[in-house]
C-alpha atoms as a PDB file:
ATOM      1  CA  UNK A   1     -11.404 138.136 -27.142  1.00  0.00           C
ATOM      2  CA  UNK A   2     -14.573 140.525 -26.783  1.00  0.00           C
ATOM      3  CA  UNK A   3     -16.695 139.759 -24.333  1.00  0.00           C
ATOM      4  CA  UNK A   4     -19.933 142.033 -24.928  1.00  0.00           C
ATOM      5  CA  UNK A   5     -22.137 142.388 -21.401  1.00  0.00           C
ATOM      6  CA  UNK A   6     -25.562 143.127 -20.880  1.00  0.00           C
ATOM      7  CA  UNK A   7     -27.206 146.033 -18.377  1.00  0.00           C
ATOM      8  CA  UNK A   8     -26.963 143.373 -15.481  1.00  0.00           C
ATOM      9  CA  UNK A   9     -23.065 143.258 -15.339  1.00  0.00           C
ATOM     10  CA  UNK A  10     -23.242 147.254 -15.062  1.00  0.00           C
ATOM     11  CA  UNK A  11     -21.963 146.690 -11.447  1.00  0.00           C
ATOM     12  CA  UNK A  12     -19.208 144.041 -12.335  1.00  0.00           C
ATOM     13  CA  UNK A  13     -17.759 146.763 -14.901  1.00  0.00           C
ATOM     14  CA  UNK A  14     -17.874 149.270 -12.605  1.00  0.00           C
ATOM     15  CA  UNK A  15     -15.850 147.021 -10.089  1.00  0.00           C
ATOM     16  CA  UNK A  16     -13.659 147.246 -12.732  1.00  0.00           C
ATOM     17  CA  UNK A  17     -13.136 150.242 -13.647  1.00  0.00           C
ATOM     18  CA  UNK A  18     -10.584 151.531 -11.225  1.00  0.00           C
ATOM     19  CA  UNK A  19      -8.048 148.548 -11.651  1.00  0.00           C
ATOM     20  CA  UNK A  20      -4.687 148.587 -14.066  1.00  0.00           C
ATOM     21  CA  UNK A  21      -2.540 145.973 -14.811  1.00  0.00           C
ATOM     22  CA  UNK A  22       0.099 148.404 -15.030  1.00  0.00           C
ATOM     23  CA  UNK A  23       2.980 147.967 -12.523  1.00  0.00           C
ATOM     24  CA  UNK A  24       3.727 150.636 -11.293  1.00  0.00           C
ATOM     25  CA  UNK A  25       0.809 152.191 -11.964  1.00  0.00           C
ATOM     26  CA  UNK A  26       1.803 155.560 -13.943  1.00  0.00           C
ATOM     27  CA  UNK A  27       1.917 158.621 -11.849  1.00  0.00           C
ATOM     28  CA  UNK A  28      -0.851 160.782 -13.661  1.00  0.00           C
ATOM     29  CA  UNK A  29      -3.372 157.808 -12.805  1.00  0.00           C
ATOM     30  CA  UNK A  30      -2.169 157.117  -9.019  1.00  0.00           C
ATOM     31  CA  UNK A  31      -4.852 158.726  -7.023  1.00  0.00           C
ATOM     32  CA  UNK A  32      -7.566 157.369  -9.014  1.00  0.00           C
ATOM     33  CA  UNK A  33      -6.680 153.911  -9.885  1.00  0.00           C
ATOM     34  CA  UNK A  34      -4.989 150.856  -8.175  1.00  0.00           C
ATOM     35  CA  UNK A  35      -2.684 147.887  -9.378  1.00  0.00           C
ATOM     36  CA  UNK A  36      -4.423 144.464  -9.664  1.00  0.00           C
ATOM     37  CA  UNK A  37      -3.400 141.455 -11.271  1.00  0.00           C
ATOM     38  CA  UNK A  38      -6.814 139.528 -10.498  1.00  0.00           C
ATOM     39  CA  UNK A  39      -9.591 141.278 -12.226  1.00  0.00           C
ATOM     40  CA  UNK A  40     -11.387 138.250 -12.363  1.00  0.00           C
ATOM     41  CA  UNK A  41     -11.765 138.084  -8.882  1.00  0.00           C
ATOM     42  CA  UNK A  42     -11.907 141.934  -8.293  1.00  0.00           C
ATOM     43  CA  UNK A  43     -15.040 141.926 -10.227  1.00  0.00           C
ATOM     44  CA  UNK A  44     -16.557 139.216  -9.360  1.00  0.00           C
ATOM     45  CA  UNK A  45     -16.759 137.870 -12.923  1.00  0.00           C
ATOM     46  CA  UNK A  46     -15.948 134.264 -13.885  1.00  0.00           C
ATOM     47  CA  UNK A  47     -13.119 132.977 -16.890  1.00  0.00           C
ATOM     48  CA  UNK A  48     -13.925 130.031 -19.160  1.00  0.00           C
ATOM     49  CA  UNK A  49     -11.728 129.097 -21.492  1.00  0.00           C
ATOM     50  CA  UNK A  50     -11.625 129.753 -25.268  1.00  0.00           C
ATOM     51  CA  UNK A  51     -11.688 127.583 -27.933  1.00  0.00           C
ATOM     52  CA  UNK A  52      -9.719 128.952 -30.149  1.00  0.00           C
ATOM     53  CA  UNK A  53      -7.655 131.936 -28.730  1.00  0.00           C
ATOM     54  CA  UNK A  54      -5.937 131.671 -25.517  1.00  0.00           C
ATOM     55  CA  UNK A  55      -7.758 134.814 -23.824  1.00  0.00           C
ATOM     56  CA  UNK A  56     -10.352 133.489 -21.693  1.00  0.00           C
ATOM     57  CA  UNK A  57     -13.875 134.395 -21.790  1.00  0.00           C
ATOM     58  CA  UNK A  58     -16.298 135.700 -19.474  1.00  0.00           C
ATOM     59  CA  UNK A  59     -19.489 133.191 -18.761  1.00  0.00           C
ATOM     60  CA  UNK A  60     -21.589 136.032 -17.398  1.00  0.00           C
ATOM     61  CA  UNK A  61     -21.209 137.968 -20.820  1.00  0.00           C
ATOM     62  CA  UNK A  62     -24.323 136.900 -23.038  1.00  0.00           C
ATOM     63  CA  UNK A  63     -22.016 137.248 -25.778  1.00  0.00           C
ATOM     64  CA  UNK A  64     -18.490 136.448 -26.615  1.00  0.00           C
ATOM     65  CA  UNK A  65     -16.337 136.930 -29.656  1.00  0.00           C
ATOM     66  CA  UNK A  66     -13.045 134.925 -30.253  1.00  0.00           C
ATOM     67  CA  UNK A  67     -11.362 136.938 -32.789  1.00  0.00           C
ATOM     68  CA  UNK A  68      -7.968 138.016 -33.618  1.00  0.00           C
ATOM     69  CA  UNK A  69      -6.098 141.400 -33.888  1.00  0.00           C
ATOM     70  CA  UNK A  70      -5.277 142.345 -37.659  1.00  0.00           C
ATOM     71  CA  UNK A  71      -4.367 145.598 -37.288  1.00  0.00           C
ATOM     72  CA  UNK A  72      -3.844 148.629 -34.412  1.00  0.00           C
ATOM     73  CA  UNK A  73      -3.601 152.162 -35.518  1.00  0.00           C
ATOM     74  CA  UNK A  74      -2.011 154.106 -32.762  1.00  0.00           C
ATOM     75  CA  UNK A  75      -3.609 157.336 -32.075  1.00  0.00           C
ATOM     76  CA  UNK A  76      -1.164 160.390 -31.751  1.00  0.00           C
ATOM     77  CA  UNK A  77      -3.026 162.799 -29.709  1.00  0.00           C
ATOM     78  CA  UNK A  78      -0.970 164.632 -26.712  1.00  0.00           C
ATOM     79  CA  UNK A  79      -3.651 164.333 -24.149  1.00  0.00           C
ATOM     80  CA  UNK A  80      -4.171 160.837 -25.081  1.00  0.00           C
ATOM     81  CA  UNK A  81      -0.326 160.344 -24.892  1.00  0.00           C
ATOM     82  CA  UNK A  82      -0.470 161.873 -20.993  1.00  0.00           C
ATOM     83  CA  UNK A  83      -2.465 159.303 -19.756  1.00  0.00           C
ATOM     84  CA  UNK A  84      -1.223 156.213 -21.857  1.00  0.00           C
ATOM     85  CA  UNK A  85      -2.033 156.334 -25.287  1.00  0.00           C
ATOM     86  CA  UNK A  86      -5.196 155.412 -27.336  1.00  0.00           C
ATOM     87  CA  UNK A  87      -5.449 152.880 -30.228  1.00  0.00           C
ATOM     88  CA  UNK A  88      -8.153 151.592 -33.146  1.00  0.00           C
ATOM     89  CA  UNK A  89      -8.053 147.901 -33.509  1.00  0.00           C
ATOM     90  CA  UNK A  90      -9.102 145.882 -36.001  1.00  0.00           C
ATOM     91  CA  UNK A  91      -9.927 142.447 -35.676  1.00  0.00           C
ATOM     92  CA  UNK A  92     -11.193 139.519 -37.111  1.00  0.00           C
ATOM     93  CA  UNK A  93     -14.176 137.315 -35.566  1.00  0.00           C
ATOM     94  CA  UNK A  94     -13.045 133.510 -35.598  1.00  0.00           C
ATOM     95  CA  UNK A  95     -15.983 131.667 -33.332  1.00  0.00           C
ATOM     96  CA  UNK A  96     -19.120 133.602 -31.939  1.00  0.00           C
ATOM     97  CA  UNK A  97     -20.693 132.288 -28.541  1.00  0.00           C
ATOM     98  CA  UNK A  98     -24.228 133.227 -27.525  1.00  0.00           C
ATOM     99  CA  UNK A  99     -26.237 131.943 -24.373  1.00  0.00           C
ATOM    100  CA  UNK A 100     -28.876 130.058 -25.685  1.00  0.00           C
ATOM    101  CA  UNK A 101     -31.655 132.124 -24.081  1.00  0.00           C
ATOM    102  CA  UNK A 102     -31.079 134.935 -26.563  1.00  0.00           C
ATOM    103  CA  UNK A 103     -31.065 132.765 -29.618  1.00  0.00           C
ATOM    104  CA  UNK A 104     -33.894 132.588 -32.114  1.00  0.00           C
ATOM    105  CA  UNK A 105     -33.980 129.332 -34.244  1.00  0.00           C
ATOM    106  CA  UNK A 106     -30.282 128.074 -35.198  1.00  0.00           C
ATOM    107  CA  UNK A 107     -28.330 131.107 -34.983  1.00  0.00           C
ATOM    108  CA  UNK A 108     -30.323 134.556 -34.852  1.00  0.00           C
ATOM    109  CA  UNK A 109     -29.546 136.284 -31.893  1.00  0.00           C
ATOM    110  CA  UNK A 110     -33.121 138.064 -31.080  1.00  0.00           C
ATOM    111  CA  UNK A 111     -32.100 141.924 -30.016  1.00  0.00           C
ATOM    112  CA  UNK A 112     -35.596 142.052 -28.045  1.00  0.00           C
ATOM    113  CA  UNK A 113     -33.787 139.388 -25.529  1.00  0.00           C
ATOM    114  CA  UNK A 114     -30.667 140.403 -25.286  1.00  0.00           C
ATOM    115  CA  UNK A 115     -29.927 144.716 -24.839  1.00  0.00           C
ATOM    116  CA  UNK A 116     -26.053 145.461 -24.733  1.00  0.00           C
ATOM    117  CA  UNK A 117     -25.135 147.530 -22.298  1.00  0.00           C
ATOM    118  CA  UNK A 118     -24.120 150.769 -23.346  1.00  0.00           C
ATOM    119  CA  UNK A 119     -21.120 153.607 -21.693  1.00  0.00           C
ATOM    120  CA  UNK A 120     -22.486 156.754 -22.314  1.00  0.00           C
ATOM    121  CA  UNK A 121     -21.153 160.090 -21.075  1.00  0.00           C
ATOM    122  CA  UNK A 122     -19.566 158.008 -18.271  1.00  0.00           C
ATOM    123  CA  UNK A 123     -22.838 156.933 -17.232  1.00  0.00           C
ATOM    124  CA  UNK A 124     -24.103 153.377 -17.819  1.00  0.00           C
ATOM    125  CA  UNK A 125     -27.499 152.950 -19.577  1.00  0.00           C
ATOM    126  CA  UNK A 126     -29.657 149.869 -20.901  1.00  0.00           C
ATOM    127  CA  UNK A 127     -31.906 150.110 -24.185  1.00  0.00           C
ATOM    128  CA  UNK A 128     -35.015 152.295 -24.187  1.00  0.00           C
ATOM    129  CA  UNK A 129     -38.510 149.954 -25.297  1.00  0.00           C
ATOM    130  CA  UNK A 130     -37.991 149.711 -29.432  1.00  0.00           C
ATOM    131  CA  UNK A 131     -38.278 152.563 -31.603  1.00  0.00           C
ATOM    132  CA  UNK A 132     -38.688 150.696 -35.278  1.00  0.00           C
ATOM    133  CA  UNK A 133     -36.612 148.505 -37.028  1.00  0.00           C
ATOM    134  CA  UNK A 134     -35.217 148.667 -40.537  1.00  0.00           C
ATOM    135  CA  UNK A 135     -36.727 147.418 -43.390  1.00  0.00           C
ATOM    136  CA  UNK A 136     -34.041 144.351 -43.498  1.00  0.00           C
ATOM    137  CA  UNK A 137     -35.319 143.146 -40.130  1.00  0.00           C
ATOM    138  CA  UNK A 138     -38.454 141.946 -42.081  1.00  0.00           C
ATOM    139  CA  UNK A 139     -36.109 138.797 -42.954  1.00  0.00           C
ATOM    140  CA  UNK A 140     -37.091 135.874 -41.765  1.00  0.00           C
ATOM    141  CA  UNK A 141     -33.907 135.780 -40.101  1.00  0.00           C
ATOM    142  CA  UNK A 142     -33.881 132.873 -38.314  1.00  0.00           C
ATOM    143  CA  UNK A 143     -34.031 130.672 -41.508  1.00  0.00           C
ATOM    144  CA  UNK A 144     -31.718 132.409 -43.123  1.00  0.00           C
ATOM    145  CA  UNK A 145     -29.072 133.810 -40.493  1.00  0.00           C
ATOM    146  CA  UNK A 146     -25.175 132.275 -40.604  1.00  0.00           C
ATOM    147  CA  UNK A 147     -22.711 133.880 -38.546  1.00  0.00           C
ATOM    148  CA  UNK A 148     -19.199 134.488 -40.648  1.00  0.00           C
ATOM    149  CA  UNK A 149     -16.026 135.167 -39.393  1.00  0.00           C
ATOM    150  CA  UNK A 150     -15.600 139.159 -40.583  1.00  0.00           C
ATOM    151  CA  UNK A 151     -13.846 141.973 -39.590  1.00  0.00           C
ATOM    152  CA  UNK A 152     -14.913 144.397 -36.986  1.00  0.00           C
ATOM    153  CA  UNK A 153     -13.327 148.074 -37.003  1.00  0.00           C
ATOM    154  CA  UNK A 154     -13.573 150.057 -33.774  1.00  0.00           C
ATOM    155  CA  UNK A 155     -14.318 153.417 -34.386  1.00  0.00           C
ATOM    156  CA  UNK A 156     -12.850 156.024 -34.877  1.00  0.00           C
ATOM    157  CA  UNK A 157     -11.562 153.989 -38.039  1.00  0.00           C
ATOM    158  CA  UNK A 158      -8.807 155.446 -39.860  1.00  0.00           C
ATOM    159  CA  UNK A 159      -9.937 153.626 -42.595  1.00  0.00           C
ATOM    160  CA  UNK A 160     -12.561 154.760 -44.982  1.00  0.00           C
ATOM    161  CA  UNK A 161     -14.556 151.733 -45.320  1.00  0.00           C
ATOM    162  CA  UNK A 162     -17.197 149.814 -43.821  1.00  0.00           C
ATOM    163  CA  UNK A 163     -16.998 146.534 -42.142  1.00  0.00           C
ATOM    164  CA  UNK A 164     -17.359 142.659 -43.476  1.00  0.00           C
ATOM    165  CA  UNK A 165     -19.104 141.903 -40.156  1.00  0.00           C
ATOM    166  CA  UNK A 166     -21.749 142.975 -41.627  1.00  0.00           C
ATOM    167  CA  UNK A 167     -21.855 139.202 -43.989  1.00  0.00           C
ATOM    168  CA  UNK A 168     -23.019 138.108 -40.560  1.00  0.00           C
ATOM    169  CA  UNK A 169     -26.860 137.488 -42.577  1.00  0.00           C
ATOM    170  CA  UNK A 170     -26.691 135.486 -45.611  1.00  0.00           C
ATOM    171  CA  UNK A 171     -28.567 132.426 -46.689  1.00  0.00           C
ATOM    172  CA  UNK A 172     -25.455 130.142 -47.719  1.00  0.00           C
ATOM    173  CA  UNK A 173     -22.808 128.968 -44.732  1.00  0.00           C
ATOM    174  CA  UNK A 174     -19.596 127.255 -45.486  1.00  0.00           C
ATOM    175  CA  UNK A 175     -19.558 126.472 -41.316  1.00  0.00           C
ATOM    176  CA  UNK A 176     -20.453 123.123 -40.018  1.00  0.00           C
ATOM    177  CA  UNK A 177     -23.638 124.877 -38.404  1.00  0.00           C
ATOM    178  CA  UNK A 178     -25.022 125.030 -34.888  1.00  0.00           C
ATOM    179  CA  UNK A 179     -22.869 122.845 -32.356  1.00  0.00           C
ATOM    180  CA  UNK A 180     -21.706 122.653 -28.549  1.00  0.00           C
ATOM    181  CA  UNK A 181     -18.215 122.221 -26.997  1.00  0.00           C
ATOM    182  CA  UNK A 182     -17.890 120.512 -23.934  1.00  0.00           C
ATOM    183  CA  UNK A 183     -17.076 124.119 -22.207  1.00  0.00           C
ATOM    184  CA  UNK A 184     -19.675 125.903 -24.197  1.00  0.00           C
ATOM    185  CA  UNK A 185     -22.084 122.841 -22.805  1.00  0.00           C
ATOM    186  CA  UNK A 186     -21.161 123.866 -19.024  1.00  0.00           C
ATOM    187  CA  UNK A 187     -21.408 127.468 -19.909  1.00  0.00           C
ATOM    188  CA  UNK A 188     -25.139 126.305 -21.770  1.00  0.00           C
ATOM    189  CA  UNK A 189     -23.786 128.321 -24.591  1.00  0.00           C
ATOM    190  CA  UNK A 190     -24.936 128.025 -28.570  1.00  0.00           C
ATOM    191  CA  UNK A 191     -21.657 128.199 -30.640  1.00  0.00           C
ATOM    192  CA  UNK A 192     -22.124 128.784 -33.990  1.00  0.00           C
ATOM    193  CA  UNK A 193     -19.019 127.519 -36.096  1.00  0.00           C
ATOM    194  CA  UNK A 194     -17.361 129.821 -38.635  1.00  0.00           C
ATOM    195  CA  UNK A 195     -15.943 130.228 -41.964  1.00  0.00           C
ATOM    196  CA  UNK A 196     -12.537 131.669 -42.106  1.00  0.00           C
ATOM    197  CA  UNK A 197     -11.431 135.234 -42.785  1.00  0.00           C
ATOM    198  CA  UNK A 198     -11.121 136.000 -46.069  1.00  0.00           C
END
């Protein structure tokens, strides 16, 4: 399950941040981070169930992303070893969610309404006003736009090629279009239905 927040949850993350699930908590990470099982209520955050995965999701994230794992590439690194490891993960989208105030038309998800937030240098930032777009913006995307299931690589990718996520624009669907579940109806989510992974 990804759940992708916007600059608004900054806070929530934050909340976050100093929490483990790992009991006991190792001793290189005691004095800076605490046991909890409830992160959920620790940040504040709320779960709605998935569809299709048994993860939950979170309804405050604009965005959500059932998919499932493919693939994890451990990462041998000492340093990375100290403190618990590191992995890639590759994984393949099965439904997308979207609140409906950031779609455009059926299923284009318009990037002036909806920034992600973004972790950088430990510091948590929003986007900056538009600097240009690339010439395949010029689509008229929201006639054309159908969400696929795909594959999403995490970088650093030990793999030397590029993702099938990127199928997300294409004029032809084989997905039953647009539609709402009764818990993407409470959550006043779009759900856009998906092909499988090829």
């Amino acid at each position: 399950m990804l759940n992708v927040p916007g600059p608004e949850l900054w806070k929530a993350l934050e909340r976050l941040a100093p929490l483990t699930g790992r009991c006991p908590v190792p001793e290189t990470e005691a004095a800076q981070f605490r046991y909890e099982p409830d992160k959920f209520g620790a940040s504040g955050l709320t779960s709605l169930d998935s569809e299709i995965v048994a993860p939950p999701r979170v309804l405050e994230c604009p965005r959500q992303m059932e998919a499932r794992v493919r693939h994890i590439w451990e990462i041998s690194d000492a340093k990375l070893s100290a403190i618990g490891g590191a992995a890639t993960v590759e994984v393949s989208v099965l439904r997308v969610h979207a609140r409906q105030d950031i779609v455009v038309g059926d299923r284009y998800i318009d990037p002036a309404r909806w920034p992600p937030l973004i972790y950088n240098f430990r510091h948590y930032f929003g986007l900056g006003e538009e600097l240009g777009r690339t010439f395949r913006a010029e689509i008229s995307l929201p006639t054309c736009a159908c969400i696929h299931a795909g594959t999403w690589l995490g970088p650093p990718s030990p793999l030397a090629r590029t993702s099938r996520i990127n199928k997300a624009l294409c004029p032809t669907s084989t997905g039953a279009g647009p539609w709402f579940s009764k818990s993407a109806q409470r959550a006043g989510s779009l759900c856009t239905n998906t092909s499988p992974p090829r």
